[in-house]
N, C-alpha and C. Protein backbone atom coordinates (compact mmCIF):
# COMPACT_ATOMS: atom_id res chain seq x y z
N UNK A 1 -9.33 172.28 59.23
CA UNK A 1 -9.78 172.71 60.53
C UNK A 1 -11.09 173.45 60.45
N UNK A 2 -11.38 174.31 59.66
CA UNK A 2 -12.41 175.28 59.04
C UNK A 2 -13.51 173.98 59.45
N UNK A 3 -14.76 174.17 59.77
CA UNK A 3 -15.59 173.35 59.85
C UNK A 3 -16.16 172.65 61.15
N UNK A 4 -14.89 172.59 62.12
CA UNK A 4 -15.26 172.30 63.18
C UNK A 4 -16.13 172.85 64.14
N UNK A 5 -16.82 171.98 64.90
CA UNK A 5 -17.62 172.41 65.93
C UNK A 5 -16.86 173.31 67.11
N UNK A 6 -17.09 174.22 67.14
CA UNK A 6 -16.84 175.34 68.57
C UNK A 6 -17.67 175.61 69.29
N UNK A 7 -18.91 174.77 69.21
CA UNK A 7 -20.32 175.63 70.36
C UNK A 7 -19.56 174.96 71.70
N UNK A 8 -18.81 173.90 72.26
CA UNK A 8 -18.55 174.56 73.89
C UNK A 8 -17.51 175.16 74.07
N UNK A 9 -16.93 175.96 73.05
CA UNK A 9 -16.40 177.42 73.64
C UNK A 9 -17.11 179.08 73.39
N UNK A 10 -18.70 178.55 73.24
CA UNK A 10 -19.36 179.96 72.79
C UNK A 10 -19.42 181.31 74.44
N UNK A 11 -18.73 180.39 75.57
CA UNK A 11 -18.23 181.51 76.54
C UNK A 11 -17.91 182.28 76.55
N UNK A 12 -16.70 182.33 75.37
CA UNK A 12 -15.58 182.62 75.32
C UNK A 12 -15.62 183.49 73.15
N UNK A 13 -16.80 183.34 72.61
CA UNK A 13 -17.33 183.67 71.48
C UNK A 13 -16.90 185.25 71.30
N UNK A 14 -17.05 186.68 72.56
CA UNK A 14 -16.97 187.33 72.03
C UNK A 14 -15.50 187.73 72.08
N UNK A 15 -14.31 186.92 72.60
CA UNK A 15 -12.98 187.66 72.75
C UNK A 15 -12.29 186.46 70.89
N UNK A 16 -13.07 185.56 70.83
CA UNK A 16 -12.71 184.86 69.67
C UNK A 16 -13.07 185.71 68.21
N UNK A 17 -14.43 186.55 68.44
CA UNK A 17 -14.81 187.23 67.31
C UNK A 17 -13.74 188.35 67.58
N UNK A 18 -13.62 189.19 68.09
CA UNK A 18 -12.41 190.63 68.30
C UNK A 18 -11.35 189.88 67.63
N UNK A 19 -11.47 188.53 67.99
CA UNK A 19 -9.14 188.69 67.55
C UNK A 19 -9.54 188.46 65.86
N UNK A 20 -10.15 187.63 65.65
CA UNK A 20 -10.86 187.52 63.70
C UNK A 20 -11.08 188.42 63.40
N UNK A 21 -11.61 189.66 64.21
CA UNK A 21 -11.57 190.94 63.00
C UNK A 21 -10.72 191.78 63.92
N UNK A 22 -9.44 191.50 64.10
CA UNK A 22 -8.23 192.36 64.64
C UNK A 22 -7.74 192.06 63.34
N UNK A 23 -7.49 190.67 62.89
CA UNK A 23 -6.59 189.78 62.24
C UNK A 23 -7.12 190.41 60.63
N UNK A 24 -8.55 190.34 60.46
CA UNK A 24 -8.63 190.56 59.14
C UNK A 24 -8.13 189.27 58.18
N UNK A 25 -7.96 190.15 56.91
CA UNK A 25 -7.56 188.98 55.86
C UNK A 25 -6.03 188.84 55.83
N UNK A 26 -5.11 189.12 57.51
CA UNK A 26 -3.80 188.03 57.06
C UNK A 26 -3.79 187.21 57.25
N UNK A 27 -5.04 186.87 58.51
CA UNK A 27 -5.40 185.13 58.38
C UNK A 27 -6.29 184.26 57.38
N UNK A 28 -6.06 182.87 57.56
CA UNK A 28 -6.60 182.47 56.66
C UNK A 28 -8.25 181.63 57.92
N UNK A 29 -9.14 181.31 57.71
CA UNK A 29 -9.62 180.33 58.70
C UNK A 29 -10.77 181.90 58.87
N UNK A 30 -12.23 181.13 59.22
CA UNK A 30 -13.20 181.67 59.89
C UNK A 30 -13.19 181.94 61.61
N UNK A 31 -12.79 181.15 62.57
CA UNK A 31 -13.24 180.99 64.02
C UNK A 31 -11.25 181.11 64.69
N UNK A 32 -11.68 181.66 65.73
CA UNK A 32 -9.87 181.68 66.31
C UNK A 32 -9.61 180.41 66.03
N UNK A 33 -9.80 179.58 66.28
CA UNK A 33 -8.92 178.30 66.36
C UNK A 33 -8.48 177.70 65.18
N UNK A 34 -8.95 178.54 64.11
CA UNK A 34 -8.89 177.72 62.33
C UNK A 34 -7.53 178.66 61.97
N UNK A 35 -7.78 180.05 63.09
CA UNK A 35 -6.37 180.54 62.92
C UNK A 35 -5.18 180.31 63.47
N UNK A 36 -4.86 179.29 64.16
CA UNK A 36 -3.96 179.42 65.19
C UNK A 36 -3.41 178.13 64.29
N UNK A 37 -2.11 178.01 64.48
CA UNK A 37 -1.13 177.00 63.59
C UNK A 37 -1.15 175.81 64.85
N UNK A 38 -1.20 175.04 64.24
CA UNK A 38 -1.05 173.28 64.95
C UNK A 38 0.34 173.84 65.80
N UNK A 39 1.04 174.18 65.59
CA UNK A 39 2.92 174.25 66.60
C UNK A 39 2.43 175.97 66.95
N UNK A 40 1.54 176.39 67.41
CA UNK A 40 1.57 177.77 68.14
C UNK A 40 2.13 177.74 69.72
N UNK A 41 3.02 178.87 69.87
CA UNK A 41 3.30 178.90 71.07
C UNK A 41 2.75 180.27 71.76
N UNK A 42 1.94 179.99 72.75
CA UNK A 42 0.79 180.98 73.29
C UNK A 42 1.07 180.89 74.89
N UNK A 43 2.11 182.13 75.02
CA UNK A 43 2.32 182.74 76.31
C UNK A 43 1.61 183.69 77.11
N UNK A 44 1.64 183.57 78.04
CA UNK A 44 0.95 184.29 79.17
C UNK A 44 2.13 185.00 80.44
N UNK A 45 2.01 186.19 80.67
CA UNK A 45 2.90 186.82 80.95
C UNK A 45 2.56 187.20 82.23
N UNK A 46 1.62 186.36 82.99
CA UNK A 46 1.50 186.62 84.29
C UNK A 46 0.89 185.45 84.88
N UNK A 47 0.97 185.20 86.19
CA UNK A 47 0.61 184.05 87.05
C UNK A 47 -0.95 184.15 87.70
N UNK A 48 -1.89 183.74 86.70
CA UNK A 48 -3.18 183.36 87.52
C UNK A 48 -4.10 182.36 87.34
N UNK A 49 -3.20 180.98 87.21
CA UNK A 49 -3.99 179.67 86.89
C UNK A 49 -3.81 178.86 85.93
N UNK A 50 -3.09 179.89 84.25
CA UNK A 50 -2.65 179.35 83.27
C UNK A 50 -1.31 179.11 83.55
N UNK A 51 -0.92 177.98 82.69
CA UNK A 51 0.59 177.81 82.03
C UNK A 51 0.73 179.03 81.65
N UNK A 52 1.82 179.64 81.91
CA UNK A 52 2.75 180.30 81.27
C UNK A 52 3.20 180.30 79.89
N UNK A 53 3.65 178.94 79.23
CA UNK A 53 3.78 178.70 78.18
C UNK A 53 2.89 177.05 77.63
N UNK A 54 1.96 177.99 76.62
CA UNK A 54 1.19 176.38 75.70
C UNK A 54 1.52 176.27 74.75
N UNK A 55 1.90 174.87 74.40
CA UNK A 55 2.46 174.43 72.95
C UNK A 55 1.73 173.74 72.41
N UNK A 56 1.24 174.27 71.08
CA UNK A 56 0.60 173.53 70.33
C UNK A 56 -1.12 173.74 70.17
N UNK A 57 -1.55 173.63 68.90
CA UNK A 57 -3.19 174.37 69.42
C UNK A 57 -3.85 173.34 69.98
N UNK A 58 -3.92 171.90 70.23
CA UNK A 58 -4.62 171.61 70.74
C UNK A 58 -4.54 171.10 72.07
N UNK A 59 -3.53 171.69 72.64
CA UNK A 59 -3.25 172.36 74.72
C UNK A 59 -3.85 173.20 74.20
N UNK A 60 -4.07 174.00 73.01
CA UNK A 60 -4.57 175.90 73.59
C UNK A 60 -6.22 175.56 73.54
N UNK A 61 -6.56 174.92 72.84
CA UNK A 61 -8.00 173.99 72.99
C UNK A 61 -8.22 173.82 74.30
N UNK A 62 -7.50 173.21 75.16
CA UNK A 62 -8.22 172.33 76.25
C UNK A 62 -7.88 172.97 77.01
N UNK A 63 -7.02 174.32 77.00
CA UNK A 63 -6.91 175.59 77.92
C UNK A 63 -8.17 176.09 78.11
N UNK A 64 -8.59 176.14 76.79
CA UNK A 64 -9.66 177.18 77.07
C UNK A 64 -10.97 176.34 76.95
N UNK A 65 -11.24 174.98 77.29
CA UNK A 65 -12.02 174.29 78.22
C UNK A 65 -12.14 175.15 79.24
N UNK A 66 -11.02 174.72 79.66
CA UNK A 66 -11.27 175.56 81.33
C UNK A 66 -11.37 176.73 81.73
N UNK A 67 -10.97 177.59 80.65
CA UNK A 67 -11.56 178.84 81.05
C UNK A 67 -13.17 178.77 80.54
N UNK A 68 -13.70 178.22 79.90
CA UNK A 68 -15.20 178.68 79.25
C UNK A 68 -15.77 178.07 80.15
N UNK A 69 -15.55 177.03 81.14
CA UNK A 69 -16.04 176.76 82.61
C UNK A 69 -16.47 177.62 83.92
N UNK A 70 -15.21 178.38 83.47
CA UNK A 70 -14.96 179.63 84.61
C UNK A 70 -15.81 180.94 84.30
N UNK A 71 -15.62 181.41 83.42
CA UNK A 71 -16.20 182.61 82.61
C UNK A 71 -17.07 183.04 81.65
N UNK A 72 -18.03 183.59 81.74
CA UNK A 72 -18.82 183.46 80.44
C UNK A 72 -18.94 185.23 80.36
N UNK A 73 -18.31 185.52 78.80
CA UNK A 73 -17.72 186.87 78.50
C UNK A 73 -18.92 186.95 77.66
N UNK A 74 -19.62 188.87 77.96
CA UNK A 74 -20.81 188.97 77.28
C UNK A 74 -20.23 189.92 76.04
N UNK A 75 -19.06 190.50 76.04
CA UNK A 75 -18.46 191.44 75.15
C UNK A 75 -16.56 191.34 75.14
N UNK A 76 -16.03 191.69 74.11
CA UNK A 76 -15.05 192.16 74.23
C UNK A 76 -14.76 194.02 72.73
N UNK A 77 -14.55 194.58 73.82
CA UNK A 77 -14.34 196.21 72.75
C UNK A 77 -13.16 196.51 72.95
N UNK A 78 -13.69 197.91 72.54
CA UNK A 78 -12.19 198.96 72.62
C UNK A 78 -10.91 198.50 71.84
N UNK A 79 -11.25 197.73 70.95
CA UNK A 79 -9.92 197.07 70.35
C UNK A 79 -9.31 198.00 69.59
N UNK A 80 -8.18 198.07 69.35
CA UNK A 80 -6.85 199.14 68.81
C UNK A 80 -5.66 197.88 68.61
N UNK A 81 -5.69 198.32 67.07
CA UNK A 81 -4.89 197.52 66.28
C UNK A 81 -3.56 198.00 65.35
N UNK A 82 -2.40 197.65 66.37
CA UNK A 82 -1.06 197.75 65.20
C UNK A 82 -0.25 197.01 64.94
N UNK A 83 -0.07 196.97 63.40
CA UNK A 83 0.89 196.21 62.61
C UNK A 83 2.12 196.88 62.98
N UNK A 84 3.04 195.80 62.58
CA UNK A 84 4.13 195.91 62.37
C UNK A 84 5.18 194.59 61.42
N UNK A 85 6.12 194.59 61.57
CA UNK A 85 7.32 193.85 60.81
C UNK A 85 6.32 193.85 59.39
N UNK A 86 6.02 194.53 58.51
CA UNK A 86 5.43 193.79 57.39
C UNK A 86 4.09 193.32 57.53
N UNK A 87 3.42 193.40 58.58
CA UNK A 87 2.09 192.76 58.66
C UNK A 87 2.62 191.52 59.30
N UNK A 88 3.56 190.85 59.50
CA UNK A 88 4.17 190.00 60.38
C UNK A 88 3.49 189.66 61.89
N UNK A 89 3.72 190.75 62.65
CA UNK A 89 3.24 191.05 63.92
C UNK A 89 2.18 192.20 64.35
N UNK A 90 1.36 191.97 64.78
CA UNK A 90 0.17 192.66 65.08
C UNK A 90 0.15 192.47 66.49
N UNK A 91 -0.10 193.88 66.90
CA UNK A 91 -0.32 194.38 68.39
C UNK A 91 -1.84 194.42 68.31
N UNK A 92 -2.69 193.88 69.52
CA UNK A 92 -3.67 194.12 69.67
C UNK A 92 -4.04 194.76 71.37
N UNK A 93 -4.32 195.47 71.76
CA UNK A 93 -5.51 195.96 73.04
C UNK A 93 -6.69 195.92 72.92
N UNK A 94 -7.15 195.51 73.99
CA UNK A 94 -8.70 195.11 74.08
C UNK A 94 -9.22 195.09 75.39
N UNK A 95 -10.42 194.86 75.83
CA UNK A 95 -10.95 194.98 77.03
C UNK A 95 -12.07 193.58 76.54
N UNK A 96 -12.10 192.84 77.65
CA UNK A 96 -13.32 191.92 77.66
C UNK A 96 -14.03 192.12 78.90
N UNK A 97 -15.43 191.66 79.02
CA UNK A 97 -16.32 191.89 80.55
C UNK A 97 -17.25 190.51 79.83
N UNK A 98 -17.68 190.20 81.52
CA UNK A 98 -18.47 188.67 81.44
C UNK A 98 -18.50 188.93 82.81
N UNK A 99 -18.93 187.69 83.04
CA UNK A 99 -18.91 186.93 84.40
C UNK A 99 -18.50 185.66 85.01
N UNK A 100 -17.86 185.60 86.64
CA UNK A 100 -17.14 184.48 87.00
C UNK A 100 -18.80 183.65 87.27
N UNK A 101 -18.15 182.37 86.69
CA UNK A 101 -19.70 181.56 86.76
C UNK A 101 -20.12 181.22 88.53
N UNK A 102 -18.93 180.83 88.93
CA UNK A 102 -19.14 180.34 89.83
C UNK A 102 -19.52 181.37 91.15
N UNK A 103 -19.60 182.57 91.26
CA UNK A 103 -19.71 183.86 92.04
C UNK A 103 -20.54 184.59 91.74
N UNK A 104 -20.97 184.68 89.90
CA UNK A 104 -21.67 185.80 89.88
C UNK A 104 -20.98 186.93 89.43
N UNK A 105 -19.80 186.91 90.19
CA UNK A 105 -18.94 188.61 89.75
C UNK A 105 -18.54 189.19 88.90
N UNK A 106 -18.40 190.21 88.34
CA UNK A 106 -18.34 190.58 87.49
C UNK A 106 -17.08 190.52 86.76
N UNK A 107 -16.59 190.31 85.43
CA UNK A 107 -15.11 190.51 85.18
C UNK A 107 -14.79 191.73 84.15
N UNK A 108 -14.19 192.46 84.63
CA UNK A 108 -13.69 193.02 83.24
C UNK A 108 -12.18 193.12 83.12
N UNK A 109 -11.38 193.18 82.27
CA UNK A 109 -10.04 192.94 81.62
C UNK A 109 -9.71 193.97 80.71
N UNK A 110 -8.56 193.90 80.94
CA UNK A 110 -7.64 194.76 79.74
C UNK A 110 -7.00 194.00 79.26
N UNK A 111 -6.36 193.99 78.15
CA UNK A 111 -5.44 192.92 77.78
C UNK A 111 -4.45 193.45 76.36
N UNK A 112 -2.95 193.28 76.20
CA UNK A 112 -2.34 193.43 75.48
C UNK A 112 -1.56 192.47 74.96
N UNK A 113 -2.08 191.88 73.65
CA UNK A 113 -1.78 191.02 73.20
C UNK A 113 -0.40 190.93 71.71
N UNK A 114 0.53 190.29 71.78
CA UNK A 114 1.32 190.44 70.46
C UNK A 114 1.55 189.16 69.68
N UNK A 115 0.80 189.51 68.38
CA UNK A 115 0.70 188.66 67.44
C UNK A 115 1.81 187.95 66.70
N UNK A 116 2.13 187.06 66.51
CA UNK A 116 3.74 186.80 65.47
C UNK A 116 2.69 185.97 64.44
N UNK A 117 2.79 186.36 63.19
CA UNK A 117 1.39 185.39 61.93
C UNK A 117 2.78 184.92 61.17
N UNK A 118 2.79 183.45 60.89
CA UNK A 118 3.67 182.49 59.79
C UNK A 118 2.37 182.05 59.10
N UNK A 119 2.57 181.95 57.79
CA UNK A 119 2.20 181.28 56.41
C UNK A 119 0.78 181.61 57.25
N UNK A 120 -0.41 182.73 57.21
CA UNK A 120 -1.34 183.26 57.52
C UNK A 120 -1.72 182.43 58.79
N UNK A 121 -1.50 182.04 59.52
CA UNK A 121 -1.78 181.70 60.93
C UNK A 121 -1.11 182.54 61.77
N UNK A 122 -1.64 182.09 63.42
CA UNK A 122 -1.34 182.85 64.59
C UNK A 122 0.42 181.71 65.00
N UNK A 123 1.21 182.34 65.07
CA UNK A 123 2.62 180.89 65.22
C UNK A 123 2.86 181.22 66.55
N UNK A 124 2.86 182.60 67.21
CA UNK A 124 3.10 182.87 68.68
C UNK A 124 2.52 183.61 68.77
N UNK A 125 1.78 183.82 70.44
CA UNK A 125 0.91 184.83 70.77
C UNK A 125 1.68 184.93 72.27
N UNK A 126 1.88 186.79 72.98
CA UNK A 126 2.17 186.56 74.39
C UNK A 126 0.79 187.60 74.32
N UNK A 127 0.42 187.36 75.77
CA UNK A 127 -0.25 188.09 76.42
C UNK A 127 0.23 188.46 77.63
N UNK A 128 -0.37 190.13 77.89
CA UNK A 128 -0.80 191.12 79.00
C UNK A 128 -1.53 191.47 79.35
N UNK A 129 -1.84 191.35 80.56
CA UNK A 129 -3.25 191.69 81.02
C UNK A 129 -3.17 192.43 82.16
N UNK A 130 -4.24 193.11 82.76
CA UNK A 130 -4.47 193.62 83.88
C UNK A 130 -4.69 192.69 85.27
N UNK A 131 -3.62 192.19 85.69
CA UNK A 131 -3.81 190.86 86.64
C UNK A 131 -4.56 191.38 87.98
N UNK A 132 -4.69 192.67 88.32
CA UNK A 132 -5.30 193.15 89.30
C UNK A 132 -6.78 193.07 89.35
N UNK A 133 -7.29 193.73 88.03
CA UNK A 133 -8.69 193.26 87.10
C UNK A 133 -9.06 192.10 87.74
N UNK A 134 -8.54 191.10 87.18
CA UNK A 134 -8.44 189.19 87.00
C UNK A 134 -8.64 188.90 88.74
N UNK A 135 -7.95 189.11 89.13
CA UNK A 135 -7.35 188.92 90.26
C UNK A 135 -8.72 189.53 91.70
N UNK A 136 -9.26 190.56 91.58
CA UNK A 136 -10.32 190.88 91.85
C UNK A 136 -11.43 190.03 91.28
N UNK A 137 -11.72 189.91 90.39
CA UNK A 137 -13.05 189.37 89.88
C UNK A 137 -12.66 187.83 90.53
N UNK A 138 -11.97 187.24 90.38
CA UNK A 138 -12.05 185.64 90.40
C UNK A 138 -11.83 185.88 92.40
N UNK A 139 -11.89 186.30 93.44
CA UNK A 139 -11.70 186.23 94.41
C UNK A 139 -12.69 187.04 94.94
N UNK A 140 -13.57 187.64 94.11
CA UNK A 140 -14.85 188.56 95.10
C UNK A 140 -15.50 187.49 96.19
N UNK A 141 -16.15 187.91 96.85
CA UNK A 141 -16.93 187.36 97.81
C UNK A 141 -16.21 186.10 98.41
N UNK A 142 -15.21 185.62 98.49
CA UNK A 142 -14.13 184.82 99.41
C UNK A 142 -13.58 185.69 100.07
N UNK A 143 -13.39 186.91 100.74
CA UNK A 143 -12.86 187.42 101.94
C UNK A 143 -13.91 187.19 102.86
């Protein structure tokens, strides 16, 4: 996987660099996607456009087509990182900011993410986010 082309998800470049150096060396792979296991199951824990549940990395690929359509993120910080089970599971928080392409508006996010890593890949990921955040930015200027 290592090797592949990722320039049309460079939208989406700075929340991909944060989770690679959340992860460090329990992953194996340079770019998020070299980390994520072919059978990953990558939940979303709130209702705003995504599946709920994606199986497999390459749905989580063509997920995030569509978000790097929508959004183009100029940062993601504030990251705070904890292990647990053994280095098993890793908690991550983070904040990303960009912009909705299609508006202009501004986005910024919180997000709480929990890692499950098999044989140095990502095997399940859920996410939390600030849906109010989300939810504002993608609906500015439509009232």
């Amino acid at each position: 996987m290592s090797g592949e082309n990722y320039s049309s998800y460079k939208a989406a470049q700075p929340y991909f660099d944060l989770v690679r150096r959340a992860l460090g060396d329990l992953v194996d792979g340079e770019h998020f996607f070299d980390v994520v296991a072919d059978d990953i199951v990558y939940e979303v824990r709130y209702e705003l456009g995504w599946p709920r549940v994606i199986s497999g990395r390459a749905r989580l690929m063509r997920q995030f087509e569509g978000y790097v359509g929508n959004i183009q993120l100029r940062s993601a910080d504030n990251l705070i990182v904890n292990k647990a089970d053994g280095d098993g599971v890793v908690i991550i928080e983070y904040e990303v900011h960009g912009t909705i392409i299609s508006t202009g508006a501004d986005y910024d996010n919180r997000f709480c993410s929990i890692i499950e890593l098999k044989n140095r890949k990502i095997a399940h990921w859920r996410d939390y986010m600030d849906s109010h955040a989300a939810w504002s930015a993608l609906t500015a200027g439509t009232a």
